[in-house]
C-alpha atoms as a PDB file:
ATOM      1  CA  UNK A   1      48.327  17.309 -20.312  1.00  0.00           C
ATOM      2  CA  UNK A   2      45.116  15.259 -20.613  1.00  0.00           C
ATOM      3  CA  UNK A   3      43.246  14.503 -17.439  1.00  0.00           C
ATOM      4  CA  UNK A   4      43.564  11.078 -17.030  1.00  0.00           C
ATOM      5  CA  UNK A   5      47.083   9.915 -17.659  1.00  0.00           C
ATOM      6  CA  UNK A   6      46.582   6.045 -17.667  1.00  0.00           C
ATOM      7  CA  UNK A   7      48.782   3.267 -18.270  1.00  0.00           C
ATOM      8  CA  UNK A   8      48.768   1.506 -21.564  1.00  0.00           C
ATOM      9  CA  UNK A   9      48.405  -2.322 -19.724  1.00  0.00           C
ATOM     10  CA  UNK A  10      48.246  -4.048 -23.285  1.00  0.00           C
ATOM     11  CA  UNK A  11      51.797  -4.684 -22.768  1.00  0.00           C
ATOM     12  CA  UNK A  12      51.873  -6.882 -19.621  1.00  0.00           C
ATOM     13  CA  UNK A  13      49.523  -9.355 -17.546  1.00  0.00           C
ATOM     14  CA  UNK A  14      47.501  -7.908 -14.948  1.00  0.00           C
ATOM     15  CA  UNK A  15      46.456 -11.541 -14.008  1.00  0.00           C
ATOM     16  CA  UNK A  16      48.688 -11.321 -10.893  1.00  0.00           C
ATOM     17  CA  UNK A  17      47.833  -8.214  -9.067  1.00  0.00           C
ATOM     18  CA  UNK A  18      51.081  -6.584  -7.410  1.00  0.00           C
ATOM     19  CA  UNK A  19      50.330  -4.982  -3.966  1.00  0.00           C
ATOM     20  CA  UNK A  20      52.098  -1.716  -4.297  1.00  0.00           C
ATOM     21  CA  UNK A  21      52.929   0.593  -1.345  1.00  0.00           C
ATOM     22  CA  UNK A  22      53.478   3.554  -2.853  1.00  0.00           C
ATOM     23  CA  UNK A  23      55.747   6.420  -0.863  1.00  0.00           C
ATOM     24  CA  UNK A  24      54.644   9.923  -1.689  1.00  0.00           C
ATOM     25  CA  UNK A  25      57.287  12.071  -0.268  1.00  0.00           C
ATOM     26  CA  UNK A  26      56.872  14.588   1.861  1.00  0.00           C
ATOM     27  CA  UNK A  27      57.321  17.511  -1.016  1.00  0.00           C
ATOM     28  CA  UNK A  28      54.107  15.656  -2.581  1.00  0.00           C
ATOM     29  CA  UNK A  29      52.189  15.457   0.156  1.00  0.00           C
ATOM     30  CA  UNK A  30      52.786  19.434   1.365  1.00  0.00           C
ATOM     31  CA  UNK A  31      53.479  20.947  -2.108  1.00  0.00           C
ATOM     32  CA  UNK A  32      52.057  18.830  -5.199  1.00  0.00           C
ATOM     33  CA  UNK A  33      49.326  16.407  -3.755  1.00  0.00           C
ATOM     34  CA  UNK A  34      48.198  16.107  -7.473  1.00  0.00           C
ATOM     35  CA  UNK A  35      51.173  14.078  -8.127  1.00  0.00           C
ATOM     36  CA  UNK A  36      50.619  11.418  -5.672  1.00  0.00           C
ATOM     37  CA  UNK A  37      47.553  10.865  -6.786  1.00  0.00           C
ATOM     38  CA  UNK A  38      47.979  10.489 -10.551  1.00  0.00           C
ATOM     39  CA  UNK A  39      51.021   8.249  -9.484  1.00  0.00           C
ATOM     40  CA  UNK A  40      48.596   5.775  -7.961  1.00  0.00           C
ATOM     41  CA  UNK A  41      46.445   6.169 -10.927  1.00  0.00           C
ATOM     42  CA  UNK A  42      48.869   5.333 -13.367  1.00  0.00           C
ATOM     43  CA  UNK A  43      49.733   2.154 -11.033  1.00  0.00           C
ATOM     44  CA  UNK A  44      46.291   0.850 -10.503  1.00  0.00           C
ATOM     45  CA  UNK A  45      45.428   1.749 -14.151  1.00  0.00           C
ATOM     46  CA  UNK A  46      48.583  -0.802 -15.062  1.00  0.00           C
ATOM     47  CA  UNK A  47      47.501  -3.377 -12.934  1.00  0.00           C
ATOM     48  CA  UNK A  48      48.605  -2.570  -9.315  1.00  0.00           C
ATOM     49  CA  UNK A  49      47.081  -2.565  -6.081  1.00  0.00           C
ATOM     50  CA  UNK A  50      48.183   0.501  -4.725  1.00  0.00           C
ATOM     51  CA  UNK A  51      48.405   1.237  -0.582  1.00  0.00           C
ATOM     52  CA  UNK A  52      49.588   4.249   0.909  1.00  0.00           C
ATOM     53  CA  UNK A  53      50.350   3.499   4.083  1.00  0.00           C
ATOM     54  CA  UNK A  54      51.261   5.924   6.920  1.00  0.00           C
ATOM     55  CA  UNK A  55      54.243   7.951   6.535  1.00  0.00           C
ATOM     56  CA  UNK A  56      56.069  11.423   6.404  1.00  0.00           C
ATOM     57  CA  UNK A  57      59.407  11.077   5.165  1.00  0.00           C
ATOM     58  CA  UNK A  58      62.078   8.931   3.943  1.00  0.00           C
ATOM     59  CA  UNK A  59      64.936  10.897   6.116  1.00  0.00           C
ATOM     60  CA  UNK A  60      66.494  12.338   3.545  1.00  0.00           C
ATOM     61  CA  UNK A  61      66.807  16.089   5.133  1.00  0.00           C
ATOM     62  CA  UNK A  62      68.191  14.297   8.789  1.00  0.00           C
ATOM     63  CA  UNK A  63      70.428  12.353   6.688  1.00  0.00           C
ATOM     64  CA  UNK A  64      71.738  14.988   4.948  1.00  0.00           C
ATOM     65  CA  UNK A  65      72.288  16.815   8.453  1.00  0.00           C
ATOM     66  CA  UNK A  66      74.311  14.816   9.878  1.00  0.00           C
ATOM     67  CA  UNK A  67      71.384  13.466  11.846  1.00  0.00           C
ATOM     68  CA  UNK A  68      71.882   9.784  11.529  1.00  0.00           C
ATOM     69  CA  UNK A  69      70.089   8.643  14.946  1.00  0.00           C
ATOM     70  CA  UNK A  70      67.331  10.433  13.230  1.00  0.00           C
ATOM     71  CA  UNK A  71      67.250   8.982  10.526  1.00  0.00           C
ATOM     72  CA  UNK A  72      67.461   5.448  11.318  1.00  0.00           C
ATOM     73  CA  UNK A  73      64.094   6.227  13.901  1.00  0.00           C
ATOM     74  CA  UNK A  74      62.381   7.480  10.738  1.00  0.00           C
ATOM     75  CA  UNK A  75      64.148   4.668   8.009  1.00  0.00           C
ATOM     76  CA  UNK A  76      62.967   1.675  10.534  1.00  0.00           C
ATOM     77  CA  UNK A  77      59.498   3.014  10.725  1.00  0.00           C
ATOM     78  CA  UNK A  78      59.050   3.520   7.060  1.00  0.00           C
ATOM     79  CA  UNK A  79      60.496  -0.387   6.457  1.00  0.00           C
ATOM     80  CA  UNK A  80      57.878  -1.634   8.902  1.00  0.00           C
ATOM     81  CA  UNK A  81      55.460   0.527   7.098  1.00  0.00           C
ATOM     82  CA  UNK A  82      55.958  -1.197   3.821  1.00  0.00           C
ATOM     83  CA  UNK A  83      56.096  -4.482   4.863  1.00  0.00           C
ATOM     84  CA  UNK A  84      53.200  -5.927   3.459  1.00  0.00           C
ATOM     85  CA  UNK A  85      53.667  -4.881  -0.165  1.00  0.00           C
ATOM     86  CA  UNK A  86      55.180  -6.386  -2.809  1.00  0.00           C
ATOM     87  CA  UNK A  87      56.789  -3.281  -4.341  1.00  0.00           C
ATOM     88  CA  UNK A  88      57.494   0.299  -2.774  1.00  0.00           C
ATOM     89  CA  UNK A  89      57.279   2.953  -5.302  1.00  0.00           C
ATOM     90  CA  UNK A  90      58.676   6.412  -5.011  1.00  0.00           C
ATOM     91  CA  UNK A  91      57.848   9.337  -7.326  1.00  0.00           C
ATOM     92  CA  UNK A  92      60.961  10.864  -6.889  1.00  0.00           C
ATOM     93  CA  UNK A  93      64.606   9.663  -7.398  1.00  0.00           C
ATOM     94  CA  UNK A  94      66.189  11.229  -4.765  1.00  0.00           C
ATOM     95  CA  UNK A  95      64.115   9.903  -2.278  1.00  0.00           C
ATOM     96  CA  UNK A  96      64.225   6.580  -4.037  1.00  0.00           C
ATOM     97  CA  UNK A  97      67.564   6.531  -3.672  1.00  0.00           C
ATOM     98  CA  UNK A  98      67.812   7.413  -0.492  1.00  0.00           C
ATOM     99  CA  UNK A  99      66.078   4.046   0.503  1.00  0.00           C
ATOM    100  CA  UNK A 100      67.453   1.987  -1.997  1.00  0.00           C
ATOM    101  CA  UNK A 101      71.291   3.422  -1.153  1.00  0.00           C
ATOM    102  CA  UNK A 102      71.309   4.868   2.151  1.00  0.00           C
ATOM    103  CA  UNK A 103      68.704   2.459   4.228  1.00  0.00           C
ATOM    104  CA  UNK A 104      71.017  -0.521   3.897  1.00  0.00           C
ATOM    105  CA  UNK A 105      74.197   1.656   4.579  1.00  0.00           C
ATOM    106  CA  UNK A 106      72.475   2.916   7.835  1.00  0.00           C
ATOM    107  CA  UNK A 107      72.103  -0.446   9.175  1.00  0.00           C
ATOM    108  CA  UNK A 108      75.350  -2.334   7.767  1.00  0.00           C
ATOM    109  CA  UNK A 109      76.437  -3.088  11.611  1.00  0.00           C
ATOM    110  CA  UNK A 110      72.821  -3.768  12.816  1.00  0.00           C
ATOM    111  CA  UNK A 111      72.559  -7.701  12.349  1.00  0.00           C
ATOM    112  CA  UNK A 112      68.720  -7.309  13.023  1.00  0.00           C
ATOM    113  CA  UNK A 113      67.841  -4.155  10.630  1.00  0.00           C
ATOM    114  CA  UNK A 114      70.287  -5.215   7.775  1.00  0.00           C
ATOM    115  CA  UNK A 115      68.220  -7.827   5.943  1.00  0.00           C
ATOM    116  CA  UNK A 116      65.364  -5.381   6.452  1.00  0.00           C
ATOM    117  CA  UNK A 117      66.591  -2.636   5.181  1.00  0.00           C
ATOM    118  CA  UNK A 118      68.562  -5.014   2.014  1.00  0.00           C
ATOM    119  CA  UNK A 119      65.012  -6.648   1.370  1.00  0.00           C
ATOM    120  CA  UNK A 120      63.100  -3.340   1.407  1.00  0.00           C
ATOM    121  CA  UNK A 121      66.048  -1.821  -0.945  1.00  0.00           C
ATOM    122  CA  UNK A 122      65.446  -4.819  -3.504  1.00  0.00           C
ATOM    123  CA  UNK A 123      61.501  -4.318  -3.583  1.00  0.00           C
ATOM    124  CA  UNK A 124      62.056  -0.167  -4.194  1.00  0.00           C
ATOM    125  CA  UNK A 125      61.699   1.352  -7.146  1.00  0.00           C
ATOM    126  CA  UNK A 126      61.389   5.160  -8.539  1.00  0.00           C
ATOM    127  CA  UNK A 127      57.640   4.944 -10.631  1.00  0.00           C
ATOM    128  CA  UNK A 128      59.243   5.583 -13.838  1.00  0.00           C
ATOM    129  CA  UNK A 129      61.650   2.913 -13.483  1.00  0.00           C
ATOM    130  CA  UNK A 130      58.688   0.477 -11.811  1.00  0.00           C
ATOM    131  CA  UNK A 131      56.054   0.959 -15.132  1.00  0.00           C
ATOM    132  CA  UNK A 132      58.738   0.690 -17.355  1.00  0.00           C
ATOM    133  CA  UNK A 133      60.795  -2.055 -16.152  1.00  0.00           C
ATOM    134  CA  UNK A 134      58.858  -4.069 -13.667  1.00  0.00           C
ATOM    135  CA  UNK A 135      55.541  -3.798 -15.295  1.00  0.00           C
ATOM    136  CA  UNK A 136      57.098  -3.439 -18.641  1.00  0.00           C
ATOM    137  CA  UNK A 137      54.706   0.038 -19.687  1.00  0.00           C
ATOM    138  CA  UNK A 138      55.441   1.291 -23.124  1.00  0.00           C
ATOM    139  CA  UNK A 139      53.132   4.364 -23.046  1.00  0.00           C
ATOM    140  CA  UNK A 140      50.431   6.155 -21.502  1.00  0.00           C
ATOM    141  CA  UNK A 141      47.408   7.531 -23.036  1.00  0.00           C
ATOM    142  CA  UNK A 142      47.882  11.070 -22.974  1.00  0.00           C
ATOM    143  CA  UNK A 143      48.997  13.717 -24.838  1.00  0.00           C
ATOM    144  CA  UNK A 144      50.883  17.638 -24.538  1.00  0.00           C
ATOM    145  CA  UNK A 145      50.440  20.033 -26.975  1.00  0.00           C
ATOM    146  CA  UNK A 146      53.383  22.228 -26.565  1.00  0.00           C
ATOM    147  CA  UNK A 147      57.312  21.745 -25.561  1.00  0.00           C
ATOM    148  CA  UNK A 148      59.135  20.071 -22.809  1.00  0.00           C
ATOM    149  CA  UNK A 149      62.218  20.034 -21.136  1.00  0.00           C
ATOM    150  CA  UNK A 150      63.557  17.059 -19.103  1.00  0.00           C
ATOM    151  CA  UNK A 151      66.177  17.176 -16.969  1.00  0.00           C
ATOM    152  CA  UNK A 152      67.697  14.221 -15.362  1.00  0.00           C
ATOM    153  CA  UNK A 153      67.530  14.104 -11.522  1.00  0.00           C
ATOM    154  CA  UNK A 154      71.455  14.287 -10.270  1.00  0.00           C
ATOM    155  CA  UNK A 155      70.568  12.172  -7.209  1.00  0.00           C
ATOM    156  CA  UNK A 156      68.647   9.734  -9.661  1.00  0.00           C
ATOM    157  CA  UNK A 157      71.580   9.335 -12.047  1.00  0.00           C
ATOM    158  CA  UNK A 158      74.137   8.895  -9.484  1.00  0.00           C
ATOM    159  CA  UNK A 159      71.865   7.078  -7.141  1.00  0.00           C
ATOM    160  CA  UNK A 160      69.792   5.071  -9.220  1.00  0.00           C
ATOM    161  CA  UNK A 161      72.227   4.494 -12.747  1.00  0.00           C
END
């Protein structure tokens, strides 16, 4: 893959600069650091003004325990996290989905934390989905010599359509 893997921005106005929090998982931040920050290259290089704001998970492995006390601790400091931004943008669907799905079903008998969580659902997006649809991306300058396989996230198609 070519170094810099940059947005193609001819296709949009970059007039109006989005703020854009962007998430990086905890997997990216322990495991693949590289792919939080080419994610925030590829926003900024389409226009954004990307944050990352303090964080360490989106609850996904307490939620998936059982742990739901947990996760609401760690799901109402991540909203309050993201607060300022415009957008919140997650390179990965599953943990996309797990705040645009699972944050508002966590709160859905807390009158406070509902519209929270509802309004930080609306404003998430997985990055894909975020250059392609929000910022309406049609390519990126780079290029592979060789072959790929993509698979389909299961939690992303079930999660995110």
């Amino acid at each position: 893959m070519a170094d810099a893997a940059s947005a193609d921005t001819s296709t949009h106005s970059t007039s109006a600069r989005r703020r854009v929090g962007l998430l990086v998982t905890c997997l990216v931040d322990l495991m693949r650091p590289s792919v939080g920050f080419a994610a925030a290259k590829l926003l900024e290089d389409a226009g954004c003004s990307v944050g990352v704001p303090r964080q360490a998970c989106c609850g996904q492995p307490a939620y998936n325990s059982g742990d739901r006390k947990t996760t609401r601790e760690i799901a109402e400091q991540v909203i309050e996290a993201f607060a300022p931004y415009d957008y919140v943008v997650v390179p990965s669907g599953s943990c996309a989905g797990m705040l645009k799905v699972h944050y508002p079903r966590l709160f859905r008998n807390d009158p406070n934390w509902l519209p929270k969580a509802e309004a930080f659902a609306a404003k998430t997006f997985e990055l894909v989905s975020f250059l392609v649809d929000v910022l309406g991306v049609t390519g990126v300058a780079a290029s592979y010599e060789g072959s790929v396989t993509y698979h389909d996230a299961c939690s992303g198609l079930r999660e995110l359509g």
